[in-house]
PDB file of N, CA and C in Angstrom:
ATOM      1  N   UNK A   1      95.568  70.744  73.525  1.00  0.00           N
ATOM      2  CA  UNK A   1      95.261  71.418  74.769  1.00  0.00           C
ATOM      3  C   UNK A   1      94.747  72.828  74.456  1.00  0.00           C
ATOM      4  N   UNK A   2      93.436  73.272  75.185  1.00  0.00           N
ATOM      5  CA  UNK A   2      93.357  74.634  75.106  1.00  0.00           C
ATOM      6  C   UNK A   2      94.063  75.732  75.384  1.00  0.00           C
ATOM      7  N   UNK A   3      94.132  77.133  74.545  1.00  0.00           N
ATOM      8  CA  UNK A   3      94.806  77.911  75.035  1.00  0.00           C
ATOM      9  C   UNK A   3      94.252  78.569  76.474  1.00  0.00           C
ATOM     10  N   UNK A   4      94.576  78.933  77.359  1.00  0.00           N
ATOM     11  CA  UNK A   4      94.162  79.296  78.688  1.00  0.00           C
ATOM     12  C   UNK A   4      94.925  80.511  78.649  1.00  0.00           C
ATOM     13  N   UNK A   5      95.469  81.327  77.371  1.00  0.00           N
ATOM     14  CA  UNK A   5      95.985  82.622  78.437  1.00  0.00           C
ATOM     15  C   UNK A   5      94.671  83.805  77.724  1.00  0.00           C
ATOM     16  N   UNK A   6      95.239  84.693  78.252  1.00  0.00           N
ATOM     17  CA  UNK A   6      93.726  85.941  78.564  1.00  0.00           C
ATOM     18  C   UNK A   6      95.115  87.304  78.205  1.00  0.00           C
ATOM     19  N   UNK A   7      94.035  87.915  76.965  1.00  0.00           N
ATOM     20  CA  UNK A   7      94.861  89.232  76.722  1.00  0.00           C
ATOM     21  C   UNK A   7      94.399  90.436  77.175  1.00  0.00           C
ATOM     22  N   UNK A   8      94.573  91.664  77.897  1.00  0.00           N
ATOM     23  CA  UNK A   8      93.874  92.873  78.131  1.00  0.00           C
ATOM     24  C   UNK A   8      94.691  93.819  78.114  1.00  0.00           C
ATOM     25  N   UNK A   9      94.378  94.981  78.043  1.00  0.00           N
ATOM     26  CA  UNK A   9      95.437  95.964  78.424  1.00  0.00           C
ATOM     27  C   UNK A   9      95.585  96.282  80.030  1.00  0.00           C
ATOM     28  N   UNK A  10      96.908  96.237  80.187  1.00  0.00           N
ATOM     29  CA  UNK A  10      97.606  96.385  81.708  1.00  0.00           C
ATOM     30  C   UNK A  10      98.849  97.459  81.477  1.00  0.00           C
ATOM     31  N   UNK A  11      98.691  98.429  82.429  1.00  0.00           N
ATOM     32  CA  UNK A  11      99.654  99.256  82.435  1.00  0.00           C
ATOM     33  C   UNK A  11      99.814 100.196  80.715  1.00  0.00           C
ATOM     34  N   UNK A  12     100.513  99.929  80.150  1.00  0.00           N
ATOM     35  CA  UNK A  12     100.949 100.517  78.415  1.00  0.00           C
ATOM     36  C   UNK A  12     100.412 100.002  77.562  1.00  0.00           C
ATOM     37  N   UNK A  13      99.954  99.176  77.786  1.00  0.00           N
ATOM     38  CA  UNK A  13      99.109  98.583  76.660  1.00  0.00           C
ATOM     39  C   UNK A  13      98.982  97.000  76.705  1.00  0.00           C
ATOM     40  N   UNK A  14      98.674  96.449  75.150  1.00  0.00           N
ATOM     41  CA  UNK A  14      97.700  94.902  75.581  1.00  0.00           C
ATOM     42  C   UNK A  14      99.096  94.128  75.909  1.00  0.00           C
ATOM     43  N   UNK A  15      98.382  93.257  76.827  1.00  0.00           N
ATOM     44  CA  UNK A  15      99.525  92.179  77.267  1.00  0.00           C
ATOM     45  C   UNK A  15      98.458  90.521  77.700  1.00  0.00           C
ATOM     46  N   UNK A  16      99.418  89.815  77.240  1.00  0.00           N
ATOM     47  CA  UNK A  16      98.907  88.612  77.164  1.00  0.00           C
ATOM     48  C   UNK A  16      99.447  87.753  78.408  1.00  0.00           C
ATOM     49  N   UNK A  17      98.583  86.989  79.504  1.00  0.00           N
ATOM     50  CA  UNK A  17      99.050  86.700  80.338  1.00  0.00           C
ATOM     51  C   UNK A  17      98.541  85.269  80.774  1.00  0.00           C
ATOM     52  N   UNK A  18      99.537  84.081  80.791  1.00  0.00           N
ATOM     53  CA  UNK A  18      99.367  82.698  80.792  1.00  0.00           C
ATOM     54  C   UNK A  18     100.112  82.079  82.034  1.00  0.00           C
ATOM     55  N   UNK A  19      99.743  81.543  82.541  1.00  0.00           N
ATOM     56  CA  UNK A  19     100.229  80.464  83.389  1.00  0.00           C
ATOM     57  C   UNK A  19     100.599  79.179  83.114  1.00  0.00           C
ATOM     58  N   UNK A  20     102.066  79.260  82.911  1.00  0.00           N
ATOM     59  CA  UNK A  20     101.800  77.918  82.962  1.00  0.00           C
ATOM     60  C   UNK A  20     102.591  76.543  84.132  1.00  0.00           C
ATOM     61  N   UNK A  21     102.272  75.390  83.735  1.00  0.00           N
ATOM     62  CA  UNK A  21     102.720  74.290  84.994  1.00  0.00           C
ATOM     63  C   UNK A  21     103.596  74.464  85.976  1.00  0.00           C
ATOM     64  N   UNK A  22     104.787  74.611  84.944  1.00  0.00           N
ATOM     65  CA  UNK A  22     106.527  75.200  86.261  1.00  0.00           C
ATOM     66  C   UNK A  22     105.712  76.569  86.428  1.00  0.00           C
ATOM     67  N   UNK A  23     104.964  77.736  86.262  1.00  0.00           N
ATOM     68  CA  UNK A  23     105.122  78.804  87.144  1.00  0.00           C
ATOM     69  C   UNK A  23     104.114  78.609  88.178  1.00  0.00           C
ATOM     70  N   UNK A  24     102.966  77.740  88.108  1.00  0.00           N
ATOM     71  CA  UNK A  24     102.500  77.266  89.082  1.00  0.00           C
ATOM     72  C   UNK A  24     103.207  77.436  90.589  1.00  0.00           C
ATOM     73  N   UNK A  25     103.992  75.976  90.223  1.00  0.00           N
ATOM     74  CA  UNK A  25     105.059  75.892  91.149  1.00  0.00           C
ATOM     75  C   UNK A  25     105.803  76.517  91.477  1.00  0.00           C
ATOM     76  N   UNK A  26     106.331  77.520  91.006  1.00  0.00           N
ATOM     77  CA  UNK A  26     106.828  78.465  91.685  1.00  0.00           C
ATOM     78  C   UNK A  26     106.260  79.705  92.229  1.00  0.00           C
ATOM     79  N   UNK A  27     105.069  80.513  91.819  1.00  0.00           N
ATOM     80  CA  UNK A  27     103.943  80.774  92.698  1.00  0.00           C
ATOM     81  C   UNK A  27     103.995  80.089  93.889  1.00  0.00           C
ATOM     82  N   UNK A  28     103.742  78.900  94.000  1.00  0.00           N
ATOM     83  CA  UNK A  28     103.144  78.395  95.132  1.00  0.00           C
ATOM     84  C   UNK A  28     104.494  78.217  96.522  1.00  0.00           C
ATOM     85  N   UNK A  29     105.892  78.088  95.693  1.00  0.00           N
ATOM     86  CA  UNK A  29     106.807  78.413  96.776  1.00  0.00           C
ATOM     87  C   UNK A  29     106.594  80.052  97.340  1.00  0.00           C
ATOM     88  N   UNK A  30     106.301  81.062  96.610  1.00  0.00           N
ATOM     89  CA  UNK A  30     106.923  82.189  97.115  1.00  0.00           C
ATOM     90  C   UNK A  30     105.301  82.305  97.909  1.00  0.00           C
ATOM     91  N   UNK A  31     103.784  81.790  97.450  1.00  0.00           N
ATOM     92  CA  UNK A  31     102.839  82.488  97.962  1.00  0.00           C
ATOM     93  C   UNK A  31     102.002  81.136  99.194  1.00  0.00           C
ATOM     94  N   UNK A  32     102.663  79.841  98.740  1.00  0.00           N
ATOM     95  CA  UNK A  32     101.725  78.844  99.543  1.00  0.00           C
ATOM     96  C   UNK A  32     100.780  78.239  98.679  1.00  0.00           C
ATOM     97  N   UNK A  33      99.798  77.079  98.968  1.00  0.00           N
ATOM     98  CA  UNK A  33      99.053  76.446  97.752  1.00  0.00           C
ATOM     99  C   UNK A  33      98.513  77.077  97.357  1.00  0.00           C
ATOM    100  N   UNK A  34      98.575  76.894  95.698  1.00  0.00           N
ATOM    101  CA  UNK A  34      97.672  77.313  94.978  1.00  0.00           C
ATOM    102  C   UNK A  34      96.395  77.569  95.056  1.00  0.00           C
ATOM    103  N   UNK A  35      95.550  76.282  95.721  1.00  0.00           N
ATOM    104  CA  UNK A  35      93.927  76.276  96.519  1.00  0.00           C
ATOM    105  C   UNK A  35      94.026  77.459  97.633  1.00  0.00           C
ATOM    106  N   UNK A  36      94.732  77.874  98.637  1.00  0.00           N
ATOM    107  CA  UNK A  36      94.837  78.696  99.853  1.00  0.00           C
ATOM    108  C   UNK A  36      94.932  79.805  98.901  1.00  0.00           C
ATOM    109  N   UNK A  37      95.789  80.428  98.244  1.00  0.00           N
ATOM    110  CA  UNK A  37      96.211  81.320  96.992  1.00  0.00           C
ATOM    111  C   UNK A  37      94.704  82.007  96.727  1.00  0.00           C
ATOM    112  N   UNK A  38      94.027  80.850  96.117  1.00  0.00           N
ATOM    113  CA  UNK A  38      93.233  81.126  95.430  1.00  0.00           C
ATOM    114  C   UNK A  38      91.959  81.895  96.142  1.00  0.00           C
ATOM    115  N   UNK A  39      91.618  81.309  97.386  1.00  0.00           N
ATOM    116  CA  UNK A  39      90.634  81.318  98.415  1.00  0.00           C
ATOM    117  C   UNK A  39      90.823  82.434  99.277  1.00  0.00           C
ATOM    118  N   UNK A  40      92.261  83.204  98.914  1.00  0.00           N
ATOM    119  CA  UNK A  40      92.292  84.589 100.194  1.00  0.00           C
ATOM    120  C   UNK A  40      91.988  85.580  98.565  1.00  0.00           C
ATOM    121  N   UNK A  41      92.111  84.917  97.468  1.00  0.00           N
ATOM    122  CA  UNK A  41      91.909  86.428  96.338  1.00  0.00           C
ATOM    123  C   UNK A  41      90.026  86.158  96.202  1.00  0.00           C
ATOM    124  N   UNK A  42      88.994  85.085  96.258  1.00  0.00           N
ATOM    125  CA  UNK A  42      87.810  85.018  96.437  1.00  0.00           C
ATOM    126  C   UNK A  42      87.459  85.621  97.423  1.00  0.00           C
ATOM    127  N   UNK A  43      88.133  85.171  99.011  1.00  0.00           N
ATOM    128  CA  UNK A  43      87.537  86.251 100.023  1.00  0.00           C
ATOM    129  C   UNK A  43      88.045  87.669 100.369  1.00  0.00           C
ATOM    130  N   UNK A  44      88.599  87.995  99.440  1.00  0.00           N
ATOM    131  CA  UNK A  44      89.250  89.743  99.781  1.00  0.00           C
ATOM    132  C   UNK A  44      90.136  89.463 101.067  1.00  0.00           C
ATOM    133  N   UNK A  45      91.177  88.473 101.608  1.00  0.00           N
ATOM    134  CA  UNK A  45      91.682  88.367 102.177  1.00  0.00           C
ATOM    135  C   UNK A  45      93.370  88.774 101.806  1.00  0.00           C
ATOM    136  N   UNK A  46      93.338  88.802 100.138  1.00  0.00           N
ATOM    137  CA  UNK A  46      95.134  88.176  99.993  1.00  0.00           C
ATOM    138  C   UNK A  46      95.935  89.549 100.494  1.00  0.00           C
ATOM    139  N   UNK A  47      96.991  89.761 100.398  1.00  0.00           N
ATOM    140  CA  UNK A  47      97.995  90.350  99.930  1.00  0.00           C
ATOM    141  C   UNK A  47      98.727  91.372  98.844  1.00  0.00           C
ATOM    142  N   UNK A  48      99.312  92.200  99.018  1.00  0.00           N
ATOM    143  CA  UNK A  48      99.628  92.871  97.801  1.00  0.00           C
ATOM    144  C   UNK A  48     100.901  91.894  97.259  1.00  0.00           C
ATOM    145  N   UNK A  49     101.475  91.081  97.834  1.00  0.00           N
ATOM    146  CA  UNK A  49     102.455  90.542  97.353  1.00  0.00           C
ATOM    147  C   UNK A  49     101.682  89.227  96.554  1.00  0.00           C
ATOM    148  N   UNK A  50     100.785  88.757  97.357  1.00  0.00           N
ATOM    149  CA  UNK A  50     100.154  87.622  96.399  1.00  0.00           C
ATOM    150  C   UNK A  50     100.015  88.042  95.091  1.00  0.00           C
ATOM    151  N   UNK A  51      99.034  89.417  95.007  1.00  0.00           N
ATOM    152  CA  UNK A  51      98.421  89.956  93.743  1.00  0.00           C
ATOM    153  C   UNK A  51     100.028  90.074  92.562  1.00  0.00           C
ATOM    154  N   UNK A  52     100.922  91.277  93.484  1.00  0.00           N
ATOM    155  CA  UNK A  52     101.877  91.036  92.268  1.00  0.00           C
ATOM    156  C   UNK A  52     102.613  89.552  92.094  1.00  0.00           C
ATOM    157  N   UNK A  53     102.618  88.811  92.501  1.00  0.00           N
ATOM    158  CA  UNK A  53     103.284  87.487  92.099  1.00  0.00           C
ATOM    159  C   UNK A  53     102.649  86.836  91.070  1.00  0.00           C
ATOM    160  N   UNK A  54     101.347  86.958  91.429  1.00  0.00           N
ATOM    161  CA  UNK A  54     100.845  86.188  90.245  1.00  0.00           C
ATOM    162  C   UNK A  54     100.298  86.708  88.878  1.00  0.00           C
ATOM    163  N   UNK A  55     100.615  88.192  89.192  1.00  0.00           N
ATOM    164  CA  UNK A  55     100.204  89.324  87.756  1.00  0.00           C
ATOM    165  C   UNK A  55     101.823  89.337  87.116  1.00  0.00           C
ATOM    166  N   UNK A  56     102.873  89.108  88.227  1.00  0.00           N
ATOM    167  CA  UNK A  56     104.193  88.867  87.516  1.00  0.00           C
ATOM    168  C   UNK A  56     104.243  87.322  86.784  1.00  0.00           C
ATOM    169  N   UNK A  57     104.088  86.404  87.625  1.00  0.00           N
ATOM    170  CA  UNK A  57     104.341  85.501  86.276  1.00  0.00           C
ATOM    171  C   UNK A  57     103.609  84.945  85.473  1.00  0.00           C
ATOM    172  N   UNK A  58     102.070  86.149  85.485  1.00  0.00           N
ATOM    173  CA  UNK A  58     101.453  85.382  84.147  1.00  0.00           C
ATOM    174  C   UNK A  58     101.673  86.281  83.053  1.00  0.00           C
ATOM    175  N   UNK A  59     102.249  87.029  83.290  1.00  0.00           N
ATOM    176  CA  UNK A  59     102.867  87.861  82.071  1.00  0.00           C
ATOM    177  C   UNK A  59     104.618  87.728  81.822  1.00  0.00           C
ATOM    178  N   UNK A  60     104.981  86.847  82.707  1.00  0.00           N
ATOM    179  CA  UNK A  60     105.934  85.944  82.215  1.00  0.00           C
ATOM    180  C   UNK A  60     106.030  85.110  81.423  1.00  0.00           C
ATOM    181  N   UNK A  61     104.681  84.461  81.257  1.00  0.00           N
ATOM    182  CA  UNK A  61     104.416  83.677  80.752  1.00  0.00           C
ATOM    183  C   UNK A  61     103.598  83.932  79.266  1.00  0.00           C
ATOM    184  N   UNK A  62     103.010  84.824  79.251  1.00  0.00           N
ATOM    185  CA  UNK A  62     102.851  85.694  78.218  1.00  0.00           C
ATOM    186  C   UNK A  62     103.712  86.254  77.406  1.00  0.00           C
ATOM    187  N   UNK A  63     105.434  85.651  77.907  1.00  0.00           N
ATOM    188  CA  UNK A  63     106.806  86.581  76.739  1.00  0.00           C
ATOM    189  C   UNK A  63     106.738  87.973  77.365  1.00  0.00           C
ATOM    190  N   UNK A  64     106.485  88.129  78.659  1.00  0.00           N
ATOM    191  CA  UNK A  64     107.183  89.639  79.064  1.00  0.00           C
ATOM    192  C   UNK A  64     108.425  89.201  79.539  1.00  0.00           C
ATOM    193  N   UNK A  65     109.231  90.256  79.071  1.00  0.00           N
ATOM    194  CA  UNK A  65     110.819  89.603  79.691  1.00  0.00           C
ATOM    195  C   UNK A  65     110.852  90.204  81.269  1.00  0.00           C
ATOM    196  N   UNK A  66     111.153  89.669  82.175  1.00  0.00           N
ATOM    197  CA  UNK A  66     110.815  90.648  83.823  1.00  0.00           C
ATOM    198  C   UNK A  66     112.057  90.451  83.837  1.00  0.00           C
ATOM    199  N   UNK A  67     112.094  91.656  84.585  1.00  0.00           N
ATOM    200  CA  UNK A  67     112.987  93.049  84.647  1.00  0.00           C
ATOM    201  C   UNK A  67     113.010  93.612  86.423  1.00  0.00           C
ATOM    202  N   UNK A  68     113.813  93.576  87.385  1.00  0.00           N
ATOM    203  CA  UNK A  68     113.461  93.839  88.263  1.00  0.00           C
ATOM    204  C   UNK A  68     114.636  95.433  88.750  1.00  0.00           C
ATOM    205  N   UNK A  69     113.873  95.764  88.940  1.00  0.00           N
ATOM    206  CA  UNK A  69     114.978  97.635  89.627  1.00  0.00           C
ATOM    207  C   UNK A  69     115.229  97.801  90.577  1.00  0.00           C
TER     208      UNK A  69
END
């Protein structure tokens, strides 16, 4: 299988950020389908909560340990 995650620098420096299957699914409980998800961040419609949900668990998924304050 290909690798699908994407590294850049975010915040302090480089971070590697992957999605994978189970965080799908859980994305999609806290934000709604994935397709709908996807279609309010194409039309400048989403959310600030969409945006951090899914910048949180693809750097979950990337081995960031999350940490909440």
């Amino acid at each position: 299988m290909a690798d699908l995650s994407y590294t850049a620098f975010f915040g302090d420096g480089e971070h590697t950020f992957h999605l994978t299957n189970p965080m799908v699914e859980e994305l999609e409980k806290k934000c709604g389908p994935i397709g709908a998800l996807s279609n309010r961040m194409f039309a400048r419609s989403f959310s600030q909560s969409d945006l951090a949900e899914v910048i949180r668990y693809a750097l979950i998924g990337g081995n960031i340990t999350p940490t909440r304050t």
